[in-house]
Protein backbone atom coordinates (compact mmCIF):
# COMPACT_ATOMS: atom_id res chain seq x y z
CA UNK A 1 -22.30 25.70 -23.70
CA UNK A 2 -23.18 21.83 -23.91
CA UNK A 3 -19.93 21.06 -25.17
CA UNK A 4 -18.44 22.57 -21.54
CA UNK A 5 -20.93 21.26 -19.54
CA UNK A 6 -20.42 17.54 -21.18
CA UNK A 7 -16.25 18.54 -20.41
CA UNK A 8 -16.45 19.89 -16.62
CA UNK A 9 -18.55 16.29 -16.23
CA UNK A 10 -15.87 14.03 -18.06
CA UNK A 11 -13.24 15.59 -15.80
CA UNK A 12 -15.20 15.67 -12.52
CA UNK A 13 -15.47 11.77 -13.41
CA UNK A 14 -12.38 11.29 -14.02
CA UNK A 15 -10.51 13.17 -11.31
CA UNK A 16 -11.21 10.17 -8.87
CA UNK A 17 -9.74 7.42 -10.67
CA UNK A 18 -6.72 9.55 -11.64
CA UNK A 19 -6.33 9.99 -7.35
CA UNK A 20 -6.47 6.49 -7.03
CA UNK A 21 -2.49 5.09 -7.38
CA UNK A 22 -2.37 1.66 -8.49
CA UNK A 23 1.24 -0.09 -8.17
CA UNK A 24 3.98 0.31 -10.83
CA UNK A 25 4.67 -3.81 -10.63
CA UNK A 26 4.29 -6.90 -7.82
CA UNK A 27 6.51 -5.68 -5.26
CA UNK A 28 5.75 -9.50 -3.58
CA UNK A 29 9.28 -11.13 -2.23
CA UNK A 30 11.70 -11.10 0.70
CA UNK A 31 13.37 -7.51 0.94
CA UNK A 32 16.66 -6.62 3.03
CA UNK A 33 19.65 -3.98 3.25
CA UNK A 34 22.41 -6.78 2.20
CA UNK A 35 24.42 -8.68 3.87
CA UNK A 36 26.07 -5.99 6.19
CA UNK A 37 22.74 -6.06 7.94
CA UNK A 38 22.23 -9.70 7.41
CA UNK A 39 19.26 -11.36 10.17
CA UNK A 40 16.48 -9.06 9.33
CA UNK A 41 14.66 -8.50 6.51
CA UNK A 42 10.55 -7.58 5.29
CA UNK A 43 8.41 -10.10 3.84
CA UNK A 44 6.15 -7.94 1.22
CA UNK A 45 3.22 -9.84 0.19
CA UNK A 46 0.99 -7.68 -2.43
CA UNK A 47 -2.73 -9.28 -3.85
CA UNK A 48 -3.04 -9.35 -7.04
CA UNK A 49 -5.64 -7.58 -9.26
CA UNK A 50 -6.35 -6.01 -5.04
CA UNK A 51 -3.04 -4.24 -4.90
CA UNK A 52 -3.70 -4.99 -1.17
CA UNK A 53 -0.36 -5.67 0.82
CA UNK A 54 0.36 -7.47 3.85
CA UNK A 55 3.75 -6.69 5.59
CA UNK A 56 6.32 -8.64 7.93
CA UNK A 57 9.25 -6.95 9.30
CA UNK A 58 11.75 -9.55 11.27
CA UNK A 59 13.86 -7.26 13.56
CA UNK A 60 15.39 -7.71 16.70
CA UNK A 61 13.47 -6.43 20.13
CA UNK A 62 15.63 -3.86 21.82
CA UNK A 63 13.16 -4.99 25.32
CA UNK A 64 14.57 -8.13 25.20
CA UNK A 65 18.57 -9.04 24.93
CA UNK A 66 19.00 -12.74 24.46
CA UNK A 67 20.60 -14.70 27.08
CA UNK A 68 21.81 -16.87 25.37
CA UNK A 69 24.20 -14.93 22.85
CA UNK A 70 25.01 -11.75 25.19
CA UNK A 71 24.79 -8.53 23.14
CA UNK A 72 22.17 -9.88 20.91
CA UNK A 73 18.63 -9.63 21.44
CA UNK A 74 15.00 -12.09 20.64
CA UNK A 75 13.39 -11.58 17.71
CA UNK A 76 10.39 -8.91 16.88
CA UNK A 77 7.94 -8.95 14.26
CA UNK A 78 6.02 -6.09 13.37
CA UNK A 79 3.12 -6.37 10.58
CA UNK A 80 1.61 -3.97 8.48
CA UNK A 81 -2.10 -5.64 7.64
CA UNK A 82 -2.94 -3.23 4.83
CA UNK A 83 -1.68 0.19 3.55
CA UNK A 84 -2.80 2.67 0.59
CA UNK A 85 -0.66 3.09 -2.41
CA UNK A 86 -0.10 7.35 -2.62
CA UNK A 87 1.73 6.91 -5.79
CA UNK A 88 2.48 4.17 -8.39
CA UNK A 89 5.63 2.90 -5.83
CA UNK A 90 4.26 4.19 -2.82
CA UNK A 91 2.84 2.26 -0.48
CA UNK A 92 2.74 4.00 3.41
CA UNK A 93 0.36 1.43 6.23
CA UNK A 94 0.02 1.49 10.13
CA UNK A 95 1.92 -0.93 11.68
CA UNK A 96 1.17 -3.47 15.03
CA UNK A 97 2.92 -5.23 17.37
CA UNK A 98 1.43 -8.78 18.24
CA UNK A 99 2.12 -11.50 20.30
CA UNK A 100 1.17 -15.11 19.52
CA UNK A 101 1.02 -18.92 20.68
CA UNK A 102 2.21 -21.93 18.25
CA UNK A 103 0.05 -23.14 15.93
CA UNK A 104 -1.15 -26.15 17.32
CA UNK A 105 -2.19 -23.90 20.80
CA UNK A 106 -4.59 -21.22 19.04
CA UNK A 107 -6.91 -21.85 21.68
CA UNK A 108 -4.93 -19.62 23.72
CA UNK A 109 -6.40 -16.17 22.73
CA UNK A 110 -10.17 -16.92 21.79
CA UNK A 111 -10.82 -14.01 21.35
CA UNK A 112 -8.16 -12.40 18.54
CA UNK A 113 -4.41 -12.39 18.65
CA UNK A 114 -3.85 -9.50 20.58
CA UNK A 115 -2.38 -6.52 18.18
CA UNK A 116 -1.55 -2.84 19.51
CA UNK A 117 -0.55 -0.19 16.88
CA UNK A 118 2.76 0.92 17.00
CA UNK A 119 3.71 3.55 14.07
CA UNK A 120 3.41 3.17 10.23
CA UNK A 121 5.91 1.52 7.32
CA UNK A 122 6.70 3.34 4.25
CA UNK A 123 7.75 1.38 1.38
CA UNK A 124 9.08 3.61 -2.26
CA UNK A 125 10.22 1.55 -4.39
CA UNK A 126 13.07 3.08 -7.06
CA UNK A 127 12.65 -0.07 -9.05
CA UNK A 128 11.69 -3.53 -9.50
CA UNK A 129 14.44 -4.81 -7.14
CA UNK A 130 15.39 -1.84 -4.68
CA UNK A 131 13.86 1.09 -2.59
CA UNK A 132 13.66 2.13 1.06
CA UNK A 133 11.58 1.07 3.62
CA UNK A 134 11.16 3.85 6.23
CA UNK A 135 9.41 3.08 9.89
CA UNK A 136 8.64 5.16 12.14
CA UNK A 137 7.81 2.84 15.70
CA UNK A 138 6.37 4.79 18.81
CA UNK A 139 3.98 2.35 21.18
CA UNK A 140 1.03 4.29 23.05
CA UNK A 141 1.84 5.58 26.61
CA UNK A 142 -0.25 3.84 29.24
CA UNK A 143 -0.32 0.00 28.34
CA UNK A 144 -0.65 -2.65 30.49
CA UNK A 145 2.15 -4.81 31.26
CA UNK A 146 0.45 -7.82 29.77
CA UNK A 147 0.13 -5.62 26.01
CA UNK A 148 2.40 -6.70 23.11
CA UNK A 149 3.94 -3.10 23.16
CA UNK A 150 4.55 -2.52 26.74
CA UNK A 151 8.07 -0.80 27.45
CA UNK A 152 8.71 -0.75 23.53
CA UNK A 153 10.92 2.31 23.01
CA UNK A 154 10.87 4.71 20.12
CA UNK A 155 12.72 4.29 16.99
CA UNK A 156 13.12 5.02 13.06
CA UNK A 157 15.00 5.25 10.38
CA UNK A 158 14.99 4.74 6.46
CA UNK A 159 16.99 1.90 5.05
CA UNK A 160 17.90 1.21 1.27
CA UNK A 161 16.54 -1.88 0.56
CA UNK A 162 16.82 -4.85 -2.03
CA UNK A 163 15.42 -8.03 -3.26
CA UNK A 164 16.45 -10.94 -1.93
CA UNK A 165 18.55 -12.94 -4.26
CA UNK A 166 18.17 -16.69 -4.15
């Protein structure tokens, strides 16, 4: 009877730390599709002994073509501040839209860079140096006109992607 009782406790102790996924490896470079998609890519940054990730995708905004290459459009970056890792090569995090001033003018927004959530990121990694990144974009209906997401249209998609080589 003690013998189960001292059991049921060792498991009930241990189920949490088994539900807790901690990474496979450092997923920390530059990622992109290859050179057939060559101009974006994700910056993965991951903490270590945190595990905690911070997230830069460089896209292109489909609100705004570029005037000065016609049929191209201004860059977008859209950040994922965080994220929890639901398996060993996991990692899924809400993602924001932002808008900013150089460096030397933070005085600009005293009061926080303003950030308006936009969809989530999902990064599964197959290995070491590849895995998909799947986003899933959708900006809130009813922004202002002066919000980083106004008029931002819906998109996703899953993309194979690799490490950078250098």
């Amino acid at each position: 009877m003690i013998r189960n009782m001292i059991a049921a406790m060792l498991i009930a102790l241990a189920l949490p730390a088994v539900a807790q996924s901690v990474p496979a490896a450092n997923y920390s470079d530059i990622w992109w599709v290859g050179p057939s998609e060559s101009g974006w890519g994700v910056t993965f940054t991951q903490h270590s002994p945190s595990n905690k990730v911070f997230a830069v995708w460089y896209t292109y905004d489909p609100r705004a073509p570029d005037a000065s290459s016609p049929g191209n459009f201004k860059p977008l970056w859209l950040v994922m501040p965080g994220g929890n890792w639901t398996t060993p090569t996991e990692l899924v995090g809400d993602v924001y839209v932002t808008i900013g001033t150089p460096f030397a003018q933070n005085w600009a927004y005293p009061n926080g860079v303003p950030a308006t959530k936009v969809g989530t990121f999902t990064f599964d990694f197959s290995s070491t140096s590849t895995g998909n990144f799947r986003y899933d974009i959708s900006a809130p209906a009813g922004l202002a006109s002066t919000d980083p997401a106004f008029g931002m249209p819906s998109f996703s998609a899953t993309k194979a992607i690799q490490r950078q080589p250098f």
